[in-house]
Protein backbone atom coordinates (compact mmCIF):
# COMPACT_ATOMS: atom_id res chain seq x y z
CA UNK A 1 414.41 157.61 -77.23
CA UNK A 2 416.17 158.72 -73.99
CA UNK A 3 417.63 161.83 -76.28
CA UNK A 4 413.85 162.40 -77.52
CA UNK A 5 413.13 162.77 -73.62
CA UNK A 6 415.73 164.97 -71.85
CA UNK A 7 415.17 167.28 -75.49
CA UNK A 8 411.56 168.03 -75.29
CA UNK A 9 411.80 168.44 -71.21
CA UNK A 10 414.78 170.85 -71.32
CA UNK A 11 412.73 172.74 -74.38
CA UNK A 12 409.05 172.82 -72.60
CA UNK A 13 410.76 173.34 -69.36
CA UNK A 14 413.21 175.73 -70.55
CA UNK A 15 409.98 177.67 -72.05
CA UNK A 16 407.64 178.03 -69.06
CA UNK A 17 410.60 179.18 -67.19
CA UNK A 18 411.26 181.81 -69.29
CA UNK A 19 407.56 183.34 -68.70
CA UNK A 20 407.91 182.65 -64.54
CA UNK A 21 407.08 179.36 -64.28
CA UNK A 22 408.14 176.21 -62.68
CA UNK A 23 409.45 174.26 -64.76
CA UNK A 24 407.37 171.22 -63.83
CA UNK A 25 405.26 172.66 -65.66
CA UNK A 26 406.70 171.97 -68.60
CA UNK A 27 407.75 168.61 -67.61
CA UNK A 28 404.28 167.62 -67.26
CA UNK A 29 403.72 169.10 -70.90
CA UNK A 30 406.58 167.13 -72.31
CA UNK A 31 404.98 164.36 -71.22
CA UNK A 32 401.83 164.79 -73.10
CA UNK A 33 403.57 166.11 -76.09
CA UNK A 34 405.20 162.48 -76.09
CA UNK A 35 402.44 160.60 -75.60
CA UNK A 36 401.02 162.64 -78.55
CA UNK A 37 404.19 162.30 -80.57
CA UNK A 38 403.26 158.00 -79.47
CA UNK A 39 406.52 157.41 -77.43
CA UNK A 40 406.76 154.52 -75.62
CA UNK A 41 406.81 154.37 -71.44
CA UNK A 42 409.76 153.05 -71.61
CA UNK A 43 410.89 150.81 -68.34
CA UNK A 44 413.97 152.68 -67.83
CA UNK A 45 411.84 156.12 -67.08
CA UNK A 46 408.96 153.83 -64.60
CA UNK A 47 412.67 153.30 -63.10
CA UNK A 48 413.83 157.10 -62.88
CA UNK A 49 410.74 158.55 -61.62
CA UNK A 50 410.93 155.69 -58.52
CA UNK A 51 414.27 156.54 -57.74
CA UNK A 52 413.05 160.26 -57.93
CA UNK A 53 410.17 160.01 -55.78
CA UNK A 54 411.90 158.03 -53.08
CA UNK A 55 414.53 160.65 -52.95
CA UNK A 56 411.94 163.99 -52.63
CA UNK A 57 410.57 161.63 -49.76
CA UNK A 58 414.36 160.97 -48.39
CA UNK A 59 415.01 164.95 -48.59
CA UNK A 60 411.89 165.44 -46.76
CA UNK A 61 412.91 162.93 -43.83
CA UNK A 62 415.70 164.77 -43.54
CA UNK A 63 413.77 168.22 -43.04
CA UNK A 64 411.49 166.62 -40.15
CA UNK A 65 412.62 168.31 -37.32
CA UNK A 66 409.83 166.80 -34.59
CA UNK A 67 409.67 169.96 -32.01
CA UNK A 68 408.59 172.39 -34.85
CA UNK A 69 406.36 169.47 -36.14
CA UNK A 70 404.57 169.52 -32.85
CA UNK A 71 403.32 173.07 -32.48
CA UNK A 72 399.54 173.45 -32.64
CA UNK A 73 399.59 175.29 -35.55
CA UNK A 74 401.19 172.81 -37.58
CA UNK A 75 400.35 170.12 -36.70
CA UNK A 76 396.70 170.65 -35.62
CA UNK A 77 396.58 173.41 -38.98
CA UNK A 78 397.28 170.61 -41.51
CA UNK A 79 395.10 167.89 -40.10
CA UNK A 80 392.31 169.99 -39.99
CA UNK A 81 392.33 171.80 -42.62
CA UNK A 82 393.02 168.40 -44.76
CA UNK A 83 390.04 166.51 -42.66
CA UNK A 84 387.81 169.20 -43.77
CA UNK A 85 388.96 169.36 -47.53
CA UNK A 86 388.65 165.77 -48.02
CA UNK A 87 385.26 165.29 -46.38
CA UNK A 88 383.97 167.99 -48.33
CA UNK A 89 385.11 167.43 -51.89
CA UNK A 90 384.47 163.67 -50.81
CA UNK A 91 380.67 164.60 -50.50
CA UNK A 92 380.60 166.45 -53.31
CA UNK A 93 382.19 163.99 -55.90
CA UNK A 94 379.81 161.20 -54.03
CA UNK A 95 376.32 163.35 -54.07
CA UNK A 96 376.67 165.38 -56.87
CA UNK A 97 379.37 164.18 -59.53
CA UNK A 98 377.88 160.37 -59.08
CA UNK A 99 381.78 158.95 -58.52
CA UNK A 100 381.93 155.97 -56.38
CA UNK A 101 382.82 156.33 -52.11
CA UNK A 102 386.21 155.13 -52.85
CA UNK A 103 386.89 157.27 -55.93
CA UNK A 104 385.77 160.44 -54.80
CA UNK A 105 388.24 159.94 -51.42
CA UNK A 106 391.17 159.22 -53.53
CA UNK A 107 390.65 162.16 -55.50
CA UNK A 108 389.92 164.36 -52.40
CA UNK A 109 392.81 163.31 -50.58
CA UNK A 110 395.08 164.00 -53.76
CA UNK A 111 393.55 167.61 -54.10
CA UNK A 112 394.09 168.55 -50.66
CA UNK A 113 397.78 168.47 -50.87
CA UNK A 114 399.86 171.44 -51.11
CA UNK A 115 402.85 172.06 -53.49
CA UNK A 116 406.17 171.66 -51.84
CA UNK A 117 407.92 172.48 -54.74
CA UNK A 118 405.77 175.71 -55.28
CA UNK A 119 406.03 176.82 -51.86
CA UNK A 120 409.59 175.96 -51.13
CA UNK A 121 410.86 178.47 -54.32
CA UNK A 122 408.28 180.93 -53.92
CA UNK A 123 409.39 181.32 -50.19
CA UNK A 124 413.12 181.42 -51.13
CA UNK A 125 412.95 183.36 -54.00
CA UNK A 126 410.97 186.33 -51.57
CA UNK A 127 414.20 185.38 -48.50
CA UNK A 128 411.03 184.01 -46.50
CA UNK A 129 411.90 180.68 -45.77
CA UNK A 130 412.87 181.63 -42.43
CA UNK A 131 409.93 183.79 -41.51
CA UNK A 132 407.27 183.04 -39.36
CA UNK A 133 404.70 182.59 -41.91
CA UNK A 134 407.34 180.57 -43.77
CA UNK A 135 408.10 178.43 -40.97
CA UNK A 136 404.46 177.77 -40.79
CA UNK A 137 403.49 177.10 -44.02
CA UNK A 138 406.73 174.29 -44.39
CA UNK A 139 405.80 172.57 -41.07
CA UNK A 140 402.20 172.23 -42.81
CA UNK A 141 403.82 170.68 -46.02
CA UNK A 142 405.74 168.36 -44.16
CA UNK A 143 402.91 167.29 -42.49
CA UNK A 144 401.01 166.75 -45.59
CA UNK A 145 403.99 164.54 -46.83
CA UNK A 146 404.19 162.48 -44.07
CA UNK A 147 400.27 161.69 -44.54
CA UNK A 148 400.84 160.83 -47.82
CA UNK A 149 403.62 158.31 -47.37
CA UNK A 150 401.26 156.77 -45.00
CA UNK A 151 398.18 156.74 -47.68
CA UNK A 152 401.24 155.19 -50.26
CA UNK A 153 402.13 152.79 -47.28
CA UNK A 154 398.62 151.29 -47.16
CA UNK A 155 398.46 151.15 -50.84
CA UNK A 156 401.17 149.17 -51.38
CA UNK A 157 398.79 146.44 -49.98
CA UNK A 158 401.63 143.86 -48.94
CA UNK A 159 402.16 141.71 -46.10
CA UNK A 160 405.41 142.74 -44.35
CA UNK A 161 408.29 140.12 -43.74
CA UNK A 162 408.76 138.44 -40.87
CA UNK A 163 412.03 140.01 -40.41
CA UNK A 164 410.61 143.58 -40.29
CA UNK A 165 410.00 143.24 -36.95
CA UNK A 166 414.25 143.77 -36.84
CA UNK A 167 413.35 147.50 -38.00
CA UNK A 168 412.63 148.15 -34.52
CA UNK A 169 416.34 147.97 -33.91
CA UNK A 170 416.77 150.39 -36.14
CA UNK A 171 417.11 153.12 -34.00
CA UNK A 172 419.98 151.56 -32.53
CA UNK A 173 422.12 152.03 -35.92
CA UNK A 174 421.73 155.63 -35.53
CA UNK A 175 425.01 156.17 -34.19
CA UNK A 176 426.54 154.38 -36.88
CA UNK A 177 425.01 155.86 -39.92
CA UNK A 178 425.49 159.69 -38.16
CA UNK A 179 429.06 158.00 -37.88
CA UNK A 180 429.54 157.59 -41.18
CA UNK A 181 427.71 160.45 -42.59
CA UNK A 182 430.91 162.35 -40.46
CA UNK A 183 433.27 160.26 -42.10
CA UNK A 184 431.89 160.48 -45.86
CA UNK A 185 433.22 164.14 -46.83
CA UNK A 186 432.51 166.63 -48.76
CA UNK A 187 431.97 165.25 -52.76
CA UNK A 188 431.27 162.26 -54.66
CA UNK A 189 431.41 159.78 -50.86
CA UNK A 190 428.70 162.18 -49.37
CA UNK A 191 426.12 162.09 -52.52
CA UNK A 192 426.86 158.74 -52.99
CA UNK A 193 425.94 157.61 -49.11
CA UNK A 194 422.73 159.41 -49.33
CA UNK A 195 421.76 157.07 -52.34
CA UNK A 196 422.37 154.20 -50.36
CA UNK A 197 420.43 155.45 -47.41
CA UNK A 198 417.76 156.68 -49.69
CA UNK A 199 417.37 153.79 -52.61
CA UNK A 200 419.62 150.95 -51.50
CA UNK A 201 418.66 150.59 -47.51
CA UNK A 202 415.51 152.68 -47.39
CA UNK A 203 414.05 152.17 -50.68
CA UNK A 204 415.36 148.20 -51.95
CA UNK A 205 415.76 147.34 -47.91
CA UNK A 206 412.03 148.30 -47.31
CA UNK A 207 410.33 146.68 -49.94
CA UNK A 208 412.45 143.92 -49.68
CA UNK A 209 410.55 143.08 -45.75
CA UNK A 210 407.18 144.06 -47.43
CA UNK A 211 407.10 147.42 -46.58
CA UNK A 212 406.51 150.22 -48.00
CA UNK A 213 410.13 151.80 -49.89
CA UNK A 214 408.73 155.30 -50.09
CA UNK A 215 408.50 154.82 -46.13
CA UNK A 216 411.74 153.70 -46.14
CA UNK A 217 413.27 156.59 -47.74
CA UNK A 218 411.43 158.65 -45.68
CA UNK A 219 412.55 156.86 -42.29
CA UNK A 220 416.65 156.84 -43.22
CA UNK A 221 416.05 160.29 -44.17
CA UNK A 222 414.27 160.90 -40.58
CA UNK A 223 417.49 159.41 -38.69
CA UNK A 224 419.78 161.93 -39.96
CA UNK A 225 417.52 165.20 -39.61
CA UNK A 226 419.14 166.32 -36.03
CA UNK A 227 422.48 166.13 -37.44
CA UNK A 228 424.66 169.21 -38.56
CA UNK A 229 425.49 168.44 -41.93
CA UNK A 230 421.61 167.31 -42.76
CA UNK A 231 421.48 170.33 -44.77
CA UNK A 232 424.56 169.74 -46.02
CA UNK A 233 423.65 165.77 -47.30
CA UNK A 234 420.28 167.37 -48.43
CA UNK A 235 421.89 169.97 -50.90
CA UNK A 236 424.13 167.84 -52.23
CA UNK A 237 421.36 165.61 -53.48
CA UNK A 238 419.05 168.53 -54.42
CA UNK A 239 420.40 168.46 -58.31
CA UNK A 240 419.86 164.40 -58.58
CA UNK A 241 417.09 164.49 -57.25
CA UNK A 242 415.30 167.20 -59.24
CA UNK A 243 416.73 165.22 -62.14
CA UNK A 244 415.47 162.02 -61.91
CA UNK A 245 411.80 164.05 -60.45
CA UNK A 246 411.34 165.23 -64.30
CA UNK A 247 411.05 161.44 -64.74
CA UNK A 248 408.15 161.11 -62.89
CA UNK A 249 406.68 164.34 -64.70
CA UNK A 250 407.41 162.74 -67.70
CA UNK A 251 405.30 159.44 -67.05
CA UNK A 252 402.62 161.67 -65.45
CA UNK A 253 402.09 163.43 -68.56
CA UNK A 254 402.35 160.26 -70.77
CA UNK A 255 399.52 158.82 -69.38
CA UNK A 256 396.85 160.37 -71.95
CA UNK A 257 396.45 163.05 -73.99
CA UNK A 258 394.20 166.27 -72.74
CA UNK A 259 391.13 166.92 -74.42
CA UNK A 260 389.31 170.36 -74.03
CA UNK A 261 387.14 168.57 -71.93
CA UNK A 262 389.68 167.77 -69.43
CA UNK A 263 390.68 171.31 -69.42
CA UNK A 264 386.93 172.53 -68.74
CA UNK A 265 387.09 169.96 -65.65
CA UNK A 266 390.76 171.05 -64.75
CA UNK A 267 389.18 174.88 -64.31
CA UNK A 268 385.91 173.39 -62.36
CA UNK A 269 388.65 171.98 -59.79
CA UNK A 270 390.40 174.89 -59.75
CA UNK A 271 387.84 176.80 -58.24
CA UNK A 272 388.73 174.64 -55.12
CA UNK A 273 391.96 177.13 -55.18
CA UNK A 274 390.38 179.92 -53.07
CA UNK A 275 388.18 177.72 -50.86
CA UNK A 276 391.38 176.18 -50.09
CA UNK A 277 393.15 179.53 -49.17
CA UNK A 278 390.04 181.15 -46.84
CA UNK A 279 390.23 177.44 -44.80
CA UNK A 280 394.32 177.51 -44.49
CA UNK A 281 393.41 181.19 -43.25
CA UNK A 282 390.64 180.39 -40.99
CA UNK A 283 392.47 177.49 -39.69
CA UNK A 284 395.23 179.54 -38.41
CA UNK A 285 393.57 182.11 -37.05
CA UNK A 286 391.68 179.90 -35.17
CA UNK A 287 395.51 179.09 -33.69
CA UNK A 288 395.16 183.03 -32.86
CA UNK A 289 398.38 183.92 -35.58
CA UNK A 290 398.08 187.28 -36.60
CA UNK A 291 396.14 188.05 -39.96
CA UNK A 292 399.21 188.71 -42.00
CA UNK A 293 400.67 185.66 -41.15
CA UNK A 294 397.59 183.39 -41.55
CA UNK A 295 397.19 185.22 -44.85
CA UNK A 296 400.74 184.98 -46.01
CA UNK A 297 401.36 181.00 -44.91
CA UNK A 298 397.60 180.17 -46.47
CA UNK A 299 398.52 181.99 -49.89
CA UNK A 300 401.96 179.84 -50.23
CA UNK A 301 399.61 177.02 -49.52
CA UNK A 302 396.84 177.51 -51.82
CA UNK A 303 398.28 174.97 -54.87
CA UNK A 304 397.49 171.63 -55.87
CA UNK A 305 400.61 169.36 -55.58
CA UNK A 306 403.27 166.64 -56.85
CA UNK A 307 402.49 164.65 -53.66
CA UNK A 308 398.95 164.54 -55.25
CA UNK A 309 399.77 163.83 -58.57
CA UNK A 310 402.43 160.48 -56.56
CA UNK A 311 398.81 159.62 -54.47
CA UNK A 312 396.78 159.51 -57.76
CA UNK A 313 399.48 157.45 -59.79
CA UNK A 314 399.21 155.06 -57.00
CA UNK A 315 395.63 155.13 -57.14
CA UNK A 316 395.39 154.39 -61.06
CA UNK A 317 398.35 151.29 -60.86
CA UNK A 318 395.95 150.02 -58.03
CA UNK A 319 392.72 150.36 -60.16
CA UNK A 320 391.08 153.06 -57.80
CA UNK A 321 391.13 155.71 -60.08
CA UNK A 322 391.20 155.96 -64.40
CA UNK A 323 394.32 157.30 -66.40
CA UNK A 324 391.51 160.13 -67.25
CA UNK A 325 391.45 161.06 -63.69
CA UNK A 326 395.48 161.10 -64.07
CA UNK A 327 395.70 163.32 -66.80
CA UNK A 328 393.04 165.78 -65.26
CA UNK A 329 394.91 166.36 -61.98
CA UNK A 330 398.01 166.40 -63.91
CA UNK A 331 396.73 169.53 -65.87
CA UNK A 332 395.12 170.74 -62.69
CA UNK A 333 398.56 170.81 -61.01
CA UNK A 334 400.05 172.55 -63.57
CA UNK A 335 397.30 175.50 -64.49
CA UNK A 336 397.74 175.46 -60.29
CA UNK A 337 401.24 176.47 -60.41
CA UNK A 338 400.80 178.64 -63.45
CA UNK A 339 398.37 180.52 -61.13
CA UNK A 340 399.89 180.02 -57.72
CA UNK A 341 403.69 181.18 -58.84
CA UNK A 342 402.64 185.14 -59.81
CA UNK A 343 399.80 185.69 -57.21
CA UNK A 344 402.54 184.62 -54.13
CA UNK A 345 405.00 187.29 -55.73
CA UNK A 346 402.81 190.15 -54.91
CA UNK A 347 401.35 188.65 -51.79
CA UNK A 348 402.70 192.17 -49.45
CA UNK A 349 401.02 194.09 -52.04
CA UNK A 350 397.81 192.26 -51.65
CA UNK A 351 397.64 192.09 -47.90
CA UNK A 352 398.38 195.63 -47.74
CA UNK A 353 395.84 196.49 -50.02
CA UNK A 354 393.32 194.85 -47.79
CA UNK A 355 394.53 195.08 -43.92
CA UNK A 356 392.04 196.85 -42.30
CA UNK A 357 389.21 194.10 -43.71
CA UNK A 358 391.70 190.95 -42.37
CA UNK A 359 392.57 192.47 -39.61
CA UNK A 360 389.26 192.44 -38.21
CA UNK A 361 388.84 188.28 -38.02
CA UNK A 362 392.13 188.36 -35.52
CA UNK A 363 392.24 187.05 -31.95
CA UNK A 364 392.47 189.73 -29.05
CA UNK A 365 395.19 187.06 -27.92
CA UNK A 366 398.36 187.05 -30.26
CA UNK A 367 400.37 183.57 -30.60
CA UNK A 368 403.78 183.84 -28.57
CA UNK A 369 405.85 184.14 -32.11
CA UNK A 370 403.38 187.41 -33.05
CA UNK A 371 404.41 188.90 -30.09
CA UNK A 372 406.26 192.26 -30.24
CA UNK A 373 409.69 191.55 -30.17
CA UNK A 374 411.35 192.67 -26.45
CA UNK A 375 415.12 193.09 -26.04
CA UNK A 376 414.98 193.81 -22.22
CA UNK A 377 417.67 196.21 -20.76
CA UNK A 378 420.29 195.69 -23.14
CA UNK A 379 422.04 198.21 -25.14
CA UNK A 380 424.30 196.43 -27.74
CA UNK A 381 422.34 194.62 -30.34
CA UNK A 382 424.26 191.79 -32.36
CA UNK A 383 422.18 190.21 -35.08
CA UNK A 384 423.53 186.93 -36.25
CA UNK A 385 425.23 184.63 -33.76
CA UNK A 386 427.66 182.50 -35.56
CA UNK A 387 431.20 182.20 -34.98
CA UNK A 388 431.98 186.05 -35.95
CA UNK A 389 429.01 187.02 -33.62
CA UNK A 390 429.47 185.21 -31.09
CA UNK A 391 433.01 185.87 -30.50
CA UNK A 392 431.80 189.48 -30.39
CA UNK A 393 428.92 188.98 -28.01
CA UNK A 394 431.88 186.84 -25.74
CA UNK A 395 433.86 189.62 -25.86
CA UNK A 396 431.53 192.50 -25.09
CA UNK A 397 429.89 190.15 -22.32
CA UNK A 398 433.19 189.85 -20.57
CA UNK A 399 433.50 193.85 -20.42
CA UNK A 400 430.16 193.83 -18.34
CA UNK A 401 427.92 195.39 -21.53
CA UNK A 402 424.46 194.48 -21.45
CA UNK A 403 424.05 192.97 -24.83
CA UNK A 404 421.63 190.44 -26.92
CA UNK A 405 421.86 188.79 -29.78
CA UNK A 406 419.46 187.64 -32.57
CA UNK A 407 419.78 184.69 -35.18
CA UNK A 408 417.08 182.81 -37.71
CA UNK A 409 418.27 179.34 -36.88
CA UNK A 410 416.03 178.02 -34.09
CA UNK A 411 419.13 174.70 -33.37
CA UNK A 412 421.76 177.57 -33.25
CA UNK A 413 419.80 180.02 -30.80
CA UNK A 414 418.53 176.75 -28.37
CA UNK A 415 422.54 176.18 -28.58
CA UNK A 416 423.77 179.58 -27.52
CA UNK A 417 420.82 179.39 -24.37
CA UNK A 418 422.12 176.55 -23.06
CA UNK A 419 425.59 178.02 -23.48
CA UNK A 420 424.19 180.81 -20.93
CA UNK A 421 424.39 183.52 -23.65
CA UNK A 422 420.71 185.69 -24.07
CA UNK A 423 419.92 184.74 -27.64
CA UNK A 424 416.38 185.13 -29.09
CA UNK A 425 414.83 183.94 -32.30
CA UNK A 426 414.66 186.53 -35.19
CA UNK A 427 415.22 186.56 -38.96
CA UNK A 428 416.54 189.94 -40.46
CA UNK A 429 414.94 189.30 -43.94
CA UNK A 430 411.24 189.30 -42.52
CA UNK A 431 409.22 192.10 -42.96
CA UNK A 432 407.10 191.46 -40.07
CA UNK A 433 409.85 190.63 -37.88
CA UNK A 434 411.02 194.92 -38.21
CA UNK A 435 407.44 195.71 -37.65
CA UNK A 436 407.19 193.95 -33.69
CA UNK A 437 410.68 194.71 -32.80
CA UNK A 438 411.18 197.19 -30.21
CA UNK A 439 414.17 199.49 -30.21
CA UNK A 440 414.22 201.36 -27.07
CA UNK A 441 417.62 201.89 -25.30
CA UNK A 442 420.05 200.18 -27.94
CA UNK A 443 422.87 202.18 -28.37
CA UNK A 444 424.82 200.09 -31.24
CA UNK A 445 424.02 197.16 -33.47
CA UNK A 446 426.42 194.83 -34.70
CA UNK A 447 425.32 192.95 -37.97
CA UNK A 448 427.28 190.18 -38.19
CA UNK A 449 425.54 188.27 -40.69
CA UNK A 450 426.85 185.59 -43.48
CA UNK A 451 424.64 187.09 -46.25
CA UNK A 452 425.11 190.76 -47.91
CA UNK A 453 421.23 190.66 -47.95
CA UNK A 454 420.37 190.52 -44.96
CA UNK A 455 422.83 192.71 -43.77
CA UNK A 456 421.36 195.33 -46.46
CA UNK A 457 417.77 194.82 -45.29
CA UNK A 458 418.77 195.40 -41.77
CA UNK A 459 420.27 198.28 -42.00
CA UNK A 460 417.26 199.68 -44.50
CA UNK A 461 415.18 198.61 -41.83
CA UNK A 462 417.00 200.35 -39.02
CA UNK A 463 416.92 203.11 -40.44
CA UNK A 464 413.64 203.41 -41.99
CA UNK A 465 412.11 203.02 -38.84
CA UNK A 466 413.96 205.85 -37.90
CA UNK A 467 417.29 204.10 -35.26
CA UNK A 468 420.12 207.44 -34.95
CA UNK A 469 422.22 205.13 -33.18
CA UNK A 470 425.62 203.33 -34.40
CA UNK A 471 425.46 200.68 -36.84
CA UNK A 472 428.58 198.02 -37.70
CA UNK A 473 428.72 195.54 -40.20
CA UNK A 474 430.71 193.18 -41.48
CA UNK A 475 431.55 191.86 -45.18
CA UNK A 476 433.62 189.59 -46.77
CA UNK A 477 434.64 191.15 -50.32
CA UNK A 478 435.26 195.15 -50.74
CA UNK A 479 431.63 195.31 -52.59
CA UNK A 480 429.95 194.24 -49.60
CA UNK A 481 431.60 196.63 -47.27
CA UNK A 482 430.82 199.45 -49.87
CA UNK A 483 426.83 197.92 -50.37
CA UNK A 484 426.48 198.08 -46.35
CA UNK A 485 427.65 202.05 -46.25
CA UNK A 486 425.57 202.99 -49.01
CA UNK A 487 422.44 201.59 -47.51
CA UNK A 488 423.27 203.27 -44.10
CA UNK A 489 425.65 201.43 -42.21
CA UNK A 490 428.55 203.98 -39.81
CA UNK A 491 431.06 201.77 -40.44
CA UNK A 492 431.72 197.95 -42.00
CA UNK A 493 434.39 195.42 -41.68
CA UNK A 494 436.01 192.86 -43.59
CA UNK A 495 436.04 190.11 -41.31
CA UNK A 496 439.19 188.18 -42.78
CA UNK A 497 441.50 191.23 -42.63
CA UNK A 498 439.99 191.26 -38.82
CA UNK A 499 440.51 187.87 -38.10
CA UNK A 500 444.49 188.37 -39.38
CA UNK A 501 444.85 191.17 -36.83
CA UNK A 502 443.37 189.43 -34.33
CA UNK A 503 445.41 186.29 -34.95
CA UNK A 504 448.39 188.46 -34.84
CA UNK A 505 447.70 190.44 -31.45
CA UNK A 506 447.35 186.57 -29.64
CA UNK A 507 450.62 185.41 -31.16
CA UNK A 508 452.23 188.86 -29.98
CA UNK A 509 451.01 187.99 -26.50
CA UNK A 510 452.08 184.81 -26.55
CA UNK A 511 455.67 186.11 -27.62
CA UNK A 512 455.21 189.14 -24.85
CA UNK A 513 454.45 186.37 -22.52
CA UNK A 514 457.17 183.90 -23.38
CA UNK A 515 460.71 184.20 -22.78
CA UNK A 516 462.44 184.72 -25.77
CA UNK A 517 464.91 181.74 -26.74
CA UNK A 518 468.15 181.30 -28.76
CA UNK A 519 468.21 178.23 -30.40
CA UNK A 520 472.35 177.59 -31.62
């Protein structure tokens, strides 16, 4: 039966990628193809989509990053704009549908979640992540998530242990399990410690003092955000946990079988779609961000999602909702990501189209990360301050050159201003970030930048907006060095050939330096 399982979900999934879809999608179709075929729900998948829930909530803990959290326009974005979704579709289901108080909340609280999943790729796949509007729109998501481990907290309806009072000494352990995330590696140790944080002392731990273990997950996950090799604990889980996630697709879809009728209701709720965009943009313009960014961060946003589709299972094992209701937000979901995945491709093309209409509902007063980008009186321009970049601003620095340099990670530029180095926040690879930038009085730029694609875009950029001045790169294979020149670039390096002449000139100083010695 397990063979029956992974087959038809590779297949379906396989199949809606092929025509630019998620594949969840065709998870959630697998599922009702199985139901349909009369497969059991077998125990051992009820135990593969827990263990894949709690670790999407454990990858999210380790995302929360509390400083970003707390900006207005996150923070005070999502909780509106959520407030206002679920009183509204609350009253409507009450009034006019005829569903009970308590049924018509669930369901509004489950539909005014927004796809992670969907907005995540989309934003990668378009090198936004980083952007402004991309920053924005994940801050919202995480905020969302949080809300609904706190709905799933409640639900779970138990009386916590007496002993979970000793989870306020948790904090105290941080040391230790940053201590041994240092200590775990780089393979099999490091996944392997994140599914004990996430399932054995988050998940088991949790439930075990009556609490909630999707909270749990979420909290170990939390502890370990600030550290540097987060990310790096996060990716290596990314494949597990998207495995044992088309688990929970799986039982989603087996749930009942979709009549046309649920399909005519799936399209009524999908009409919620745009109402759901125009408040996201509202919202943030109301939190004065310029129009394209409201428009591009509410368009990302503009999905149903899995966190909905975890709230409403909940719901139905708790009685609050029927497996109908199950099945209809499962197909809602999906015909939601079917829709969602093409229209956020061509978002620049849309926006553009209509500019001059959006632009009109902006604020007079600009939010301080829309502000045009100012680079003071300096003339040398590095962009990308990690080790090869800084070593370079160090350098120039100490030979009295004004100079400034740029990076996309917000930890990494905080670093380099306390170091006493004039860093500022900027990511290459956004569109908007090239249109607020201001030019004036750089003489050279130094791109010193890990990818090949954002060292491409930047020098398109540079030179599209129409920068004579000198242009360096570096590269790491002889097709990047050749891929910078072509796209404009005066000259490129290969910064490991660079590094072995520079390693060479200290240990000839050192030998210059040194008194040379016989040894018999």
């Amino acid at each position: 039966m397990v063979a029956l399982y992974i087959a038809i979900a590779f297949t379906l999934g396989l199949l809606v990628r092929f025509i630019g879809l998620p594949p969840l999608v065709g998870y959630l179709a697998a599922g009702f193809a199985l139901n349909a075929y009369g497969a059991a729900d077998a125990d051992l998948l009820q135990h593969v989509a827990e263990i894949g829930v709690l670790l999407l909530l454990f990858s999210v803990g380790l995302k929360l990053r509390f400083k970003s959290l707390a900006r207005a326009e996150v923070l005070g974005g999502s909780v509106l704009h959520m407030a206002i979704v679920v009183a509204v579709i609350t009253a409507l289901g009450y009034v006019f549908a005829g569903s009970e108080l308590q049924t018509a909340a669930v369901i509004a609280l489950a539909l005014s979640f927004s796809s992670t999943v969907v907005a995540a790729k989309v934003l990668e796949e378009k090198r936004e992540l980083r952007a402004f509007h991309g920053r924005v729109a994940i801050g919202i998501l995480i905020v969302q998530d949080l809300l609904a481990v706190a709905f799933l907290s409640a639900a779970a309806g138990q009386s916590p242990s007496p002993w979970a009072f000793g989870l306020l000494l948790l904090p105290f352990a941080r040391g230790v399990i940053q201590k041994l995330l240092d200590v775990s590696g780089h393979d099999e140790l490091l996944v392997l410690y994140g599914l004990l944080l996430a399932l054995v002392i988050g998940g088991a731990g949790f439930h075990y003092l009556g609490l909630s273990p999707e909270l749990g997950a979420l909290v170990l996950g939390a502890m370990l955000a600030e550290h540097p090799r987060s990310k790096e604990l996060s990716d290596s889980l990314w494949g597990l946990k998207e495995v044992f996630l088309v688990g929970f697709f799986l039982q989603i879809g087996m749930a009942g079988i979709p009549t046309l009728e649920t399909f005519g209701y799936a399209l009524l709720l999908l009409l919620l779609l745009p109402l759901k965009w125009v408040l996201f943009f509202v919202v943030l313009l109301v939190f004065r961000l310029r129009a394209r960014t409201a428009f591009l961060a509410g368009l990302s946003l503009a999905t149903f999602s899995e966190f909905g589709l975890i709230v409403a299972h909940v719901a139905a094992n708790n009685g609050w909702l029927s497996n109908d209701w199950l099945v209809l937000m499962a197909v809602a979901v999906a015909i939601s990501f079917a829709i969602a995945a093409p229209i956020n491709r061509i978002a620049h093309e849309i926006y553009d189209r209509y500019t001059s209409n959006l632009c009109r509902f902006e604020s007079s007063k600009r939010h301080p990360d829309d502000e045009p980008i100012s680079l003071g009186s300096a003339s040398l321009l590095i962009m990308g301050m990690g080790r090869v970049g800084t070593g370079a601003y160090d350098f120039l620095r100490g030979r009295q050159q004004r100079v400034v340099g740029l990076d996309s990670d917000p930890g990494k530029v905080e670093h380099h201003r306390m170091a006493g180095r004039r860093v500022l926040y900027a990511d290459a690879e956004d569109p908007g970030f090239w249109q607020n930038i201001k030019l004036d009085g750089i003489e050279a730029v130094l791109l010193a930048m890990p990818d090949l694609e954002a060292n491409k875009i930047a020098v398109t950029q540079l030179r599209k907006r129409g920068y004579r001045g000198h242009i360096s790169a570096t590269g790491v294979f002889p097709e990047h060095i050749t891929a910078v020149i072509e796209a404009g670039a005066d000259v490129a390096y290969n910064y490991y050939d660079e590094a072995g002449v520079g390693f060479a000139e200290h240990v000839w100083e050192a030998l210059d330096k040194a008194p040379y010695q016989h040894s018999n």
